[in-house]
C-alpha atoms as a PDB file:
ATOM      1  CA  UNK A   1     -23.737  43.663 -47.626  1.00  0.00           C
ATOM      2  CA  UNK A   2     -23.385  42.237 -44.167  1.00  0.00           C
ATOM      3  CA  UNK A   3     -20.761  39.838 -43.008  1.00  0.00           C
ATOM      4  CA  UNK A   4     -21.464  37.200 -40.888  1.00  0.00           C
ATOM      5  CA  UNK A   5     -19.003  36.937 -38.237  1.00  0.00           C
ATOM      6  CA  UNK A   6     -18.426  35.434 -34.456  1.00  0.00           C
ATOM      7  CA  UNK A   7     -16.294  37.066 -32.167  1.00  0.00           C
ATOM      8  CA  UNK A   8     -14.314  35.408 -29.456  1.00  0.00           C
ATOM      9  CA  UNK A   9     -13.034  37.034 -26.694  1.00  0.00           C
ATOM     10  CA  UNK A  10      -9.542  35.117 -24.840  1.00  0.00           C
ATOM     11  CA  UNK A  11     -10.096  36.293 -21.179  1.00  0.00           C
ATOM     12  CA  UNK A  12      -7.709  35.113 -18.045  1.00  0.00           C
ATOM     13  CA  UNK A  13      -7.607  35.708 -14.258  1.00  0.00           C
ATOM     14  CA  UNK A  14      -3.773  36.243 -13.837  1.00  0.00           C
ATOM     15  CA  UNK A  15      -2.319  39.518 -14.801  1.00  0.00           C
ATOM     16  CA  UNK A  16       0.979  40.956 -13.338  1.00  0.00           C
ATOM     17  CA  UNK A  17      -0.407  44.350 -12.931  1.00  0.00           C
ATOM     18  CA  UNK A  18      -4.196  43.954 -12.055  1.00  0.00           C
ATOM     19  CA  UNK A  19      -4.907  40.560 -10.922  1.00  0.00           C
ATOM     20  CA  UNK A  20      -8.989  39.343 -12.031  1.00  0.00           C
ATOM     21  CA  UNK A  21      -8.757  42.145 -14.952  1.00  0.00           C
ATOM     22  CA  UNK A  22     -12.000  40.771 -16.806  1.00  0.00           C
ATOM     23  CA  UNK A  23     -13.871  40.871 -13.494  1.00  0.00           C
ATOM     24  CA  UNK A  24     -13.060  44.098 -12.062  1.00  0.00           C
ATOM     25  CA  UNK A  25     -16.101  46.610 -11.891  1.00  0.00           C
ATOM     26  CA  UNK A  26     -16.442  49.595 -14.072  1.00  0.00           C
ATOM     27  CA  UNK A  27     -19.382  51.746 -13.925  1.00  0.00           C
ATOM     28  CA  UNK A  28     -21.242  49.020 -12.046  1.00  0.00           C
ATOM     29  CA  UNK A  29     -20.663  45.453 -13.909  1.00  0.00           C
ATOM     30  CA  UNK A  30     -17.380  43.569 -14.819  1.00  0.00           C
ATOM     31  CA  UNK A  31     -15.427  44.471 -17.535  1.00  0.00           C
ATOM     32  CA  UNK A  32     -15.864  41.251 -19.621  1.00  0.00           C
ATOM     33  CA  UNK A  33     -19.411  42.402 -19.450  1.00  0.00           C
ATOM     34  CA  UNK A  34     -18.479  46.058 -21.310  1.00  0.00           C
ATOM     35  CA  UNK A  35     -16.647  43.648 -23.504  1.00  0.00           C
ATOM     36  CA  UNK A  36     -19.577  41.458 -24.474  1.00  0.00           C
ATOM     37  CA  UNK A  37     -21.925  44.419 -24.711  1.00  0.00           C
ATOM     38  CA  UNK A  38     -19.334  46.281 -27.580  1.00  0.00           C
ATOM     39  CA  UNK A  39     -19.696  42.539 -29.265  1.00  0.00           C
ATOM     40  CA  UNK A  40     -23.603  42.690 -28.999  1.00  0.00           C
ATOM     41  CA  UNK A  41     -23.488  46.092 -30.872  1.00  0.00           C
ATOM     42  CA  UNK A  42     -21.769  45.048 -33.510  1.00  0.00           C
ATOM     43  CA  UNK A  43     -23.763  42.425 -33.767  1.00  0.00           C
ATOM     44  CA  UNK A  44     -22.164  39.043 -34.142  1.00  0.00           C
ATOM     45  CA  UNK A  45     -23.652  36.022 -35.130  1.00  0.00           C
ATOM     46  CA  UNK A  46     -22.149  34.399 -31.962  1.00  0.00           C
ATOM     47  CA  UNK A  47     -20.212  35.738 -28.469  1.00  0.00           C
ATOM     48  CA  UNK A  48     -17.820  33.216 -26.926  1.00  0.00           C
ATOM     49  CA  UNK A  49     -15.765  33.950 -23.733  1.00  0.00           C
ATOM     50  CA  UNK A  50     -12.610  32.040 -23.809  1.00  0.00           C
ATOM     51  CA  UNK A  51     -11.153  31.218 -20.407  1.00  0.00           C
ATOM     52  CA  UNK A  52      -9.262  28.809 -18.155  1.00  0.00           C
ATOM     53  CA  UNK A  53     -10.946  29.974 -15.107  1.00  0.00           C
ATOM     54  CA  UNK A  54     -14.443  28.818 -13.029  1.00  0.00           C
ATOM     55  CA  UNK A  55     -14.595  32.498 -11.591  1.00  0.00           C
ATOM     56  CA  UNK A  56     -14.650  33.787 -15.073  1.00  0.00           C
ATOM     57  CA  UNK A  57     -16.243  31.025 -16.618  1.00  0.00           C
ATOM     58  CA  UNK A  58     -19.130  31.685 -14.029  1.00  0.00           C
ATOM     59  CA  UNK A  59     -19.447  35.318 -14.270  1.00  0.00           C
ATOM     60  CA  UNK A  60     -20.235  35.375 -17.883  1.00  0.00           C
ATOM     61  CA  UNK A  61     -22.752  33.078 -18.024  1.00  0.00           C
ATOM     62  CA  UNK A  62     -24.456  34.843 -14.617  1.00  0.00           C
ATOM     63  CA  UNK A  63     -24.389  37.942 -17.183  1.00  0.00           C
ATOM     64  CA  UNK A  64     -26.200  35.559 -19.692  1.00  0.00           C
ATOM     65  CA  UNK A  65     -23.370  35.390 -22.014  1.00  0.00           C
ATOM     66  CA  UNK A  66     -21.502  32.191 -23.293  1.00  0.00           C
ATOM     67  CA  UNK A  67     -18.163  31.328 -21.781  1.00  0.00           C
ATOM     68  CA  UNK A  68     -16.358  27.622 -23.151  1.00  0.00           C
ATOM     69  CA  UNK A  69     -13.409  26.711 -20.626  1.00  0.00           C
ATOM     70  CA  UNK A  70     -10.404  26.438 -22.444  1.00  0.00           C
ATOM     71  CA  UNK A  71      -6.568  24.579 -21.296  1.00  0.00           C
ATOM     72  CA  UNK A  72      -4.462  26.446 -18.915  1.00  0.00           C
ATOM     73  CA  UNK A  73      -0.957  25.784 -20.988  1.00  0.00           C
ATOM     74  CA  UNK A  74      -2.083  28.426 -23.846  1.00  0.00           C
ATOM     75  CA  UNK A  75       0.885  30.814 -25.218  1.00  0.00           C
ATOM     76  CA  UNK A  76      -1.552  33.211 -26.453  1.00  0.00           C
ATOM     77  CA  UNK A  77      -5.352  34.508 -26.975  1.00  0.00           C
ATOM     78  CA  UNK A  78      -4.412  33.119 -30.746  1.00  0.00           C
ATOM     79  CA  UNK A  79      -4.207  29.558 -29.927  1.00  0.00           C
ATOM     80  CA  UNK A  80      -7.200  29.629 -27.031  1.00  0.00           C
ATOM     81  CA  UNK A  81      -9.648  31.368 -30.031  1.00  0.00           C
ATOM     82  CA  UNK A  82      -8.233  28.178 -31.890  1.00  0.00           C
ATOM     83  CA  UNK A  83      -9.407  25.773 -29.243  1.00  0.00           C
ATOM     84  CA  UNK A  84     -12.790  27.102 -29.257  1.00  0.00           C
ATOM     85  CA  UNK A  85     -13.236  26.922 -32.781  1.00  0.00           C
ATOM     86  CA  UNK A  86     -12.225  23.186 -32.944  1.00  0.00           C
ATOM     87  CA  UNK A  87     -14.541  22.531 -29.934  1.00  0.00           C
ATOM     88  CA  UNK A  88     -17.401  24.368 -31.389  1.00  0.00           C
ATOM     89  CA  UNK A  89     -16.423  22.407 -34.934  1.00  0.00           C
ATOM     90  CA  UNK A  90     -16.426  25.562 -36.916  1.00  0.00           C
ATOM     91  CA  UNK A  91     -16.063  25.515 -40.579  1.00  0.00           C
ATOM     92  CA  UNK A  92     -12.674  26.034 -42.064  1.00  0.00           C
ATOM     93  CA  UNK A  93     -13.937  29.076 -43.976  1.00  0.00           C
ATOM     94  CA  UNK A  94     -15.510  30.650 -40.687  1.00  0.00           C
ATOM     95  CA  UNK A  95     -14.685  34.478 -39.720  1.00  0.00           C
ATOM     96  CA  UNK A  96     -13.652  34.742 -36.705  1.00  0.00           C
ATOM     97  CA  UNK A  97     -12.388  38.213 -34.764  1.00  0.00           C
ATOM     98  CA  UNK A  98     -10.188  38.283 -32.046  1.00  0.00           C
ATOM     99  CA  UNK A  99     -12.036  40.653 -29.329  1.00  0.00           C
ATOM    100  CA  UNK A 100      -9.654  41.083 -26.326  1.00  0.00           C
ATOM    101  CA  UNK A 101     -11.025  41.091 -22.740  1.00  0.00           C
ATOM    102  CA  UNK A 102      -9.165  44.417 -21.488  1.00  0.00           C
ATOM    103  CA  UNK A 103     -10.691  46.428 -24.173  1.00  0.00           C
ATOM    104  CA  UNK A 104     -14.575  47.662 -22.867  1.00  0.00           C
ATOM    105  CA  UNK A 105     -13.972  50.805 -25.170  1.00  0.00           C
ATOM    106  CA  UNK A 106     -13.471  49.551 -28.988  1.00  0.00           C
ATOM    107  CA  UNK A 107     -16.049  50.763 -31.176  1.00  0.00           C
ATOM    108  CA  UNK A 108     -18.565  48.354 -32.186  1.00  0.00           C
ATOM    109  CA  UNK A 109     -17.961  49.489 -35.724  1.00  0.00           C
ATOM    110  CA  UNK A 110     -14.396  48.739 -35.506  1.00  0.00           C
ATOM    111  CA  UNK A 111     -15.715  45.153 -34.807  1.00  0.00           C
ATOM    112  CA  UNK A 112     -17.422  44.512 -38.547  1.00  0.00           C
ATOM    113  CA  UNK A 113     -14.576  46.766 -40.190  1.00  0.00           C
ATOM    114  CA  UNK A 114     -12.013  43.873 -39.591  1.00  0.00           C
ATOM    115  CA  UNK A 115     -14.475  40.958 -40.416  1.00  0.00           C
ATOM    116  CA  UNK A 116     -15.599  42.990 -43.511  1.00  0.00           C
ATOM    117  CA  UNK A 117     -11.699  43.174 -44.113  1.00  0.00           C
ATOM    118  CA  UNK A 118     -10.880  39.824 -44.130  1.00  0.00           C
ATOM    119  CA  UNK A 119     -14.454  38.741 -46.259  1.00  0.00           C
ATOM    120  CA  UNK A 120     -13.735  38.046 -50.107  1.00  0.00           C
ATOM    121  CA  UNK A 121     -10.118  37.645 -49.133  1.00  0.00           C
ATOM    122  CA  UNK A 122      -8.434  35.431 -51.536  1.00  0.00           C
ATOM    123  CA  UNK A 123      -4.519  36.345 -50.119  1.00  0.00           C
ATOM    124  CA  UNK A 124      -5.036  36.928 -46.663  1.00  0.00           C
ATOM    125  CA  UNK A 125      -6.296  34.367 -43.824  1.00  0.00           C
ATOM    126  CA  UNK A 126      -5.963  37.088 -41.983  1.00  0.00           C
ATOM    127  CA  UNK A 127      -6.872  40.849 -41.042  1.00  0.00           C
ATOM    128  CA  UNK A 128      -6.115  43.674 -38.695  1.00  0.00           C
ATOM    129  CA  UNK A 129      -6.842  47.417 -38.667  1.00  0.00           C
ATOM    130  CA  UNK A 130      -4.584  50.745 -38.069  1.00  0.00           C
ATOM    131  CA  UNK A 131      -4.917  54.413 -37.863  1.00  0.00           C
ATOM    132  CA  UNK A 132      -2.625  57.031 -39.174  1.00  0.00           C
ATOM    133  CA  UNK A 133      -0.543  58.415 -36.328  1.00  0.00           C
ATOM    134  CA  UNK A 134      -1.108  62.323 -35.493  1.00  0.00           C
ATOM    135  CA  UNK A 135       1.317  62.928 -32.789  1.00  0.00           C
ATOM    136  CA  UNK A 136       4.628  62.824 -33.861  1.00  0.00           C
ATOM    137  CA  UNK A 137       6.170  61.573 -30.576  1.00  0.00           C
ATOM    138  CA  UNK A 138       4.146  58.440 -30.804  1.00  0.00           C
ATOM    139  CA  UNK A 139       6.228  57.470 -33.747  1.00  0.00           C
ATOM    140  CA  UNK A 140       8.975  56.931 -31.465  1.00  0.00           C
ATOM    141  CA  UNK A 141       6.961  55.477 -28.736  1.00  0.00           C
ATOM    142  CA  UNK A 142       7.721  51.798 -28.691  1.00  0.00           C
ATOM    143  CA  UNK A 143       4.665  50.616 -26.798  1.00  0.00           C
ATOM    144  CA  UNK A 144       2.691  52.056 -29.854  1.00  0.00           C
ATOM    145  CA  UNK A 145       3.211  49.328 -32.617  1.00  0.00           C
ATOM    146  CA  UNK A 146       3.817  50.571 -35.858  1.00  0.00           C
ATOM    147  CA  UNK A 147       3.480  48.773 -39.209  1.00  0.00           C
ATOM    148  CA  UNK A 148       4.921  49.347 -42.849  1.00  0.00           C
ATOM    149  CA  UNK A 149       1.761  47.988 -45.946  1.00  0.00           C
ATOM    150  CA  UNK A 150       2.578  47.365 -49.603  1.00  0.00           C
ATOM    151  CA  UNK A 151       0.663  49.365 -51.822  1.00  0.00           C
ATOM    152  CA  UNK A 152      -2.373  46.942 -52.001  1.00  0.00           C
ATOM    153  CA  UNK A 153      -2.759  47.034 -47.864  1.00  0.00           C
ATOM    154  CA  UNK A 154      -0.863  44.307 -46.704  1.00  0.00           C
ATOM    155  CA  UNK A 155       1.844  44.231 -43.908  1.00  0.00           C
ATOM    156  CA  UNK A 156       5.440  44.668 -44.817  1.00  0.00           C
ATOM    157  CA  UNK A 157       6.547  44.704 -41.348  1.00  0.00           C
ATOM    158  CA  UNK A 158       5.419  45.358 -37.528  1.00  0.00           C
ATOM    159  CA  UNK A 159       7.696  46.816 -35.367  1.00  0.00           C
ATOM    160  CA  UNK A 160       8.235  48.997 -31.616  1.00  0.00           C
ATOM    161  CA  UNK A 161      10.589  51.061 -33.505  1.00  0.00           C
ATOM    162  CA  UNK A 162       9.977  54.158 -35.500  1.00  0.00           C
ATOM    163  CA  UNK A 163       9.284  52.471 -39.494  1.00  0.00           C
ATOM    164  CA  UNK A 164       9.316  53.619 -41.991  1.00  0.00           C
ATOM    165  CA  UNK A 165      12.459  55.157 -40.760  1.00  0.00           C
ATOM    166  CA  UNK A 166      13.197  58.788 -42.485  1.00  0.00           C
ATOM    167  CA  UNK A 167      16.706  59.045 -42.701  1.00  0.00           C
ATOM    168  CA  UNK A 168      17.129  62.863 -43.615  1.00  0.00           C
ATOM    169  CA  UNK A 169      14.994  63.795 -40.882  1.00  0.00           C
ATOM    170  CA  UNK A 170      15.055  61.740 -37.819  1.00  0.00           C
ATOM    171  CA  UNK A 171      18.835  62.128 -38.022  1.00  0.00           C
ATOM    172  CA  UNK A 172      18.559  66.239 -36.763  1.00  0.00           C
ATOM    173  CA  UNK A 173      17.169  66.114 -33.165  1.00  0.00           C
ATOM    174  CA  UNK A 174      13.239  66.809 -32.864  1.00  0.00           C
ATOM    175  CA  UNK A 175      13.006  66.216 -36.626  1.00  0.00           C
ATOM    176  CA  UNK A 176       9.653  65.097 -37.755  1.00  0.00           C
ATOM    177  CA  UNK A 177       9.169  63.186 -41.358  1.00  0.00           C
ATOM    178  CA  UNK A 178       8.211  65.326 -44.132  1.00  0.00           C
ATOM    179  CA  UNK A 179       8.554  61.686 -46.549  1.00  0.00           C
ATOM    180  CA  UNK A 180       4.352  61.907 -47.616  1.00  0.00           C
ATOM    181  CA  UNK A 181       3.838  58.551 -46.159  1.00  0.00           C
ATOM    182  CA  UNK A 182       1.349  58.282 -43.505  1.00  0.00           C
ATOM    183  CA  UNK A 183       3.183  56.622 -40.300  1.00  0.00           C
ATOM    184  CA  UNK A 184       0.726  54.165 -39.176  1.00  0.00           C
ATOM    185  CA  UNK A 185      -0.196  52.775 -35.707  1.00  0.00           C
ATOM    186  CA  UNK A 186      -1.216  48.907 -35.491  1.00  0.00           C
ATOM    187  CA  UNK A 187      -4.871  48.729 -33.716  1.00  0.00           C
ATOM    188  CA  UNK A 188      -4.318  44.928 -31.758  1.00  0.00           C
ATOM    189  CA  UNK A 189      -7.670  43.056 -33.021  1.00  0.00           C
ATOM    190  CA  UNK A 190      -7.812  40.537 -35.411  1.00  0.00           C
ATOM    191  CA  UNK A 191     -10.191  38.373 -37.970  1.00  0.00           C
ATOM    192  CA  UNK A 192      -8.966  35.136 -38.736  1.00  0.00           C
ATOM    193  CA  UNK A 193     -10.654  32.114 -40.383  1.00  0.00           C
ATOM    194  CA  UNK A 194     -10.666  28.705 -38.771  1.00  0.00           C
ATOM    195  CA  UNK A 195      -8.267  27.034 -41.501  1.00  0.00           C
ATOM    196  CA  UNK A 196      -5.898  30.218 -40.858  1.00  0.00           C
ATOM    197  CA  UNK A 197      -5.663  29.219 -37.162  1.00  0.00           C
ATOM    198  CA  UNK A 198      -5.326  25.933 -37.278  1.00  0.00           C
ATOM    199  CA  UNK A 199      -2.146  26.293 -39.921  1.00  0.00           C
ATOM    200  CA  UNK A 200      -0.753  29.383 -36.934  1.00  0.00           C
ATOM    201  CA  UNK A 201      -0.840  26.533 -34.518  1.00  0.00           C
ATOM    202  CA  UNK A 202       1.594  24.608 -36.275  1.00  0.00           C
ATOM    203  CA  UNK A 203       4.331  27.163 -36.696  1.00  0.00           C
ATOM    204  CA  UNK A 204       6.895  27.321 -34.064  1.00  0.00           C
ATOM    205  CA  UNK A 205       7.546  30.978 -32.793  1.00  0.00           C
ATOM    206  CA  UNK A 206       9.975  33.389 -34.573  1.00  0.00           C
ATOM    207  CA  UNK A 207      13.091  35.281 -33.414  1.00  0.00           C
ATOM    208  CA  UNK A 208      11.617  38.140 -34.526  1.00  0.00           C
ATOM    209  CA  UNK A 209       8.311  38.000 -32.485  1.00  0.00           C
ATOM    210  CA  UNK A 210      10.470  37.150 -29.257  1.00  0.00           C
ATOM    211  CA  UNK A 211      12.761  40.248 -29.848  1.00  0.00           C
ATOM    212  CA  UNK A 212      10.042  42.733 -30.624  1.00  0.00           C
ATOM    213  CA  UNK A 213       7.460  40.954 -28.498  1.00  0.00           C
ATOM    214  CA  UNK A 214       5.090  40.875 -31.319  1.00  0.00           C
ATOM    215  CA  UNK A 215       3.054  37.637 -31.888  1.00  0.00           C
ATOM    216  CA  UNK A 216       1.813  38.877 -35.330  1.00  0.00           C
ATOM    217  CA  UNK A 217       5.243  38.653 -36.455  1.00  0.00           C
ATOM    218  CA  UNK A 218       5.470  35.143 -36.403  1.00  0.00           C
ATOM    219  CA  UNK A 219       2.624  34.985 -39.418  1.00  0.00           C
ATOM    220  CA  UNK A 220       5.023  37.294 -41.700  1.00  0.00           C
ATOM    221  CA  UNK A 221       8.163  35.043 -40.798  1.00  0.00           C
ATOM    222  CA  UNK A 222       6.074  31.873 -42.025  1.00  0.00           C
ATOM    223  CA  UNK A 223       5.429  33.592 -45.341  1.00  0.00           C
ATOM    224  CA  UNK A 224       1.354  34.516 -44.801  1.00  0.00           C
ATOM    225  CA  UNK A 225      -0.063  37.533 -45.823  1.00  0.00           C
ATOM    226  CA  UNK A 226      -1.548  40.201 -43.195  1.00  0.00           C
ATOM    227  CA  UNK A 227      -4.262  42.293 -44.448  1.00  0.00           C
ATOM    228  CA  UNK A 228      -4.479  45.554 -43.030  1.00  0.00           C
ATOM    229  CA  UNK A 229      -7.850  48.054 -43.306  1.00  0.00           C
ATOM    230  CA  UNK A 230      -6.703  51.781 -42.026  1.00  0.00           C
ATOM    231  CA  UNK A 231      -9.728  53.715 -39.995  1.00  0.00           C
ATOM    232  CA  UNK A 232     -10.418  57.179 -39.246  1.00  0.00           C
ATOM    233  CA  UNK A 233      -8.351  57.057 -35.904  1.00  0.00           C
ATOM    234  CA  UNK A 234      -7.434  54.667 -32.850  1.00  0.00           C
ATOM    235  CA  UNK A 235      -9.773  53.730 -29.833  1.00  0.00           C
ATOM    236  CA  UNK A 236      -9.347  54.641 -26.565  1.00  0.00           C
ATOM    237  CA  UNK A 237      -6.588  52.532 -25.204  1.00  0.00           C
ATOM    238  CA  UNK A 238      -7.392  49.025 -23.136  1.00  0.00           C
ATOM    239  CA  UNK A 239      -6.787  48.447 -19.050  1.00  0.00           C
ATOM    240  CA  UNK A 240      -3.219  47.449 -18.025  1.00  0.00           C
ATOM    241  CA  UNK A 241      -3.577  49.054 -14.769  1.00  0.00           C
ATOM    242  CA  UNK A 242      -5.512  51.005 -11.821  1.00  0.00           C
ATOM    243  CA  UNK A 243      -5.351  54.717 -13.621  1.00  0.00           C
ATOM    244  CA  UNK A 244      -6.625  52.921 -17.046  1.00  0.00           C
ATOM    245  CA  UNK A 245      -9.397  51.247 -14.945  1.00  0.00           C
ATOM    246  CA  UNK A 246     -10.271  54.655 -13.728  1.00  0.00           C
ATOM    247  CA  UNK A 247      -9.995  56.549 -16.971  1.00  0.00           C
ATOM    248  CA  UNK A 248     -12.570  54.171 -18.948  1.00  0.00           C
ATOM    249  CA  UNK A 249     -14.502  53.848 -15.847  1.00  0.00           C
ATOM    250  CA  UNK A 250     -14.728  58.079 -16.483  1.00  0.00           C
ATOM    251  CA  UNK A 251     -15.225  57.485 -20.482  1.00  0.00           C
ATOM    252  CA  UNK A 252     -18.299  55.063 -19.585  1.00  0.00           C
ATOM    253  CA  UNK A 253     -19.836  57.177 -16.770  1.00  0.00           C
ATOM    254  CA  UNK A 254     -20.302  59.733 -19.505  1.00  0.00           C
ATOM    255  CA  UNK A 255     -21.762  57.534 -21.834  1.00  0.00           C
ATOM    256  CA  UNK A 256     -25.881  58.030 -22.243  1.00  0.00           C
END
């Protein structure tokens, strides 16, 4: 059965690294426009752009997409997606994913697997996905998230650091687990509903999520449940700078 879902997609000019991200050309168009075509595939019921800029704001709806202009003073893509859905006067039960701008890569499929993980959800306001990690030195890579789930699928804990940490064998040097438990990297895209958002927006931020720099950590410190699906592997990472522009640029050339 199909699950109806809309996807928003929090996109801003400034970024320390690669200034006008969403607009910078790959094979030929703007990346928000990669962006919006992966949403299109998957097909959503609806495609927002969220931004707090004209040239963005402009460029989107040139492509023939939807863009809503959202307030500059926004801590996150969280609370912008939650702007939109109080301006668009979504129901509380709505599904909503979290599609970020920088990522013209994610499988469409990847798309409905974390709205079809959040549907029928009677814990959860709230879903994500991961993929078991295969290279052992990304365990201890702390720019790849990790994350800990109970036996039913939701989150125990998010962290930079190597969890579940195996004491036996990560104390010899180049030891590698041998524990049985899959370590599992945290794939950054999210299905919320409406009434989940507007209860995030509330909370104040956590120690935790400033020390790990992990927003998703402030909805385990407040006590809500993270539902977490696990797919066959991890997409091509997103652009943070020039050689990542470059490298999906190559990915997309080679596309038919």
């Amino acid at each position: 059965m199909s699950v109806g879902f809309k996807v928003v997609i929090p996109a801003r000019y400034g970024s320390s690294r690669l200034p006008g991200k969403p607009l910078l050309a790959i094979a030929g168009k703007p990346m928000i426009a990669h962006v919006c075509e992966r949403a299109t595939e998957a097909e959503a019921d609806e495609i927002i752009v969220a931004t707090d800029d004209e040239r963005i704001f402009q460029a989107v709806t040139d492509l023939g997409y939807t863009a809503v202009m959202t307030r500059a003073d926004h801590q996150s893509g969280t609370e912008r997606i939650a702007e939109v859905a109080r301006l668009c006067g979504w129901a509380d039960d709505q599904i909503i994913v979290n599609l970020q701008g920088d990522e013209p890569l994610i499988p469409a499929a990847y798309i409905r697997d974390v709205a079809a993980a959040l549907s029928g959800q009677q814990r959860a306001g709230i879903a994500t996905l991961s993929a078991q990690i295969i290279d052992p030195e990304e365990i201890f890579n702390p720019n790849a998230v990790k994350v800990v789930l109970d036996k039913a699928g939701y989150a125990l804990y998010f962290s930079r650091a190597p969890i579940p940490w195996d004491r036996d064998a990560f104390s010899q040097p180049g030891g590698q687990s041998s524990a049985g438990l899959p370590y599992l990297r945290h794939i950054g895209m999210y299905a919320y509903t409406v009434d989940f958002l507007n209860r995030y927006c509330l909370w104040e931020p956590s120690l935790l999520e400033s020390v790990e720099s992990l927003e998703q950590l402030r909805i385990l410190w407040h006590g809500e449940a993270v539902f977490v699906k696990i797919v066959d592997q991890a997409p091509v990472a997103g652009v943070d700078t020039q050689e990542d522009l470059h490298r999906v640029e190559r990915v997309l050339l080679l596309k038919p």
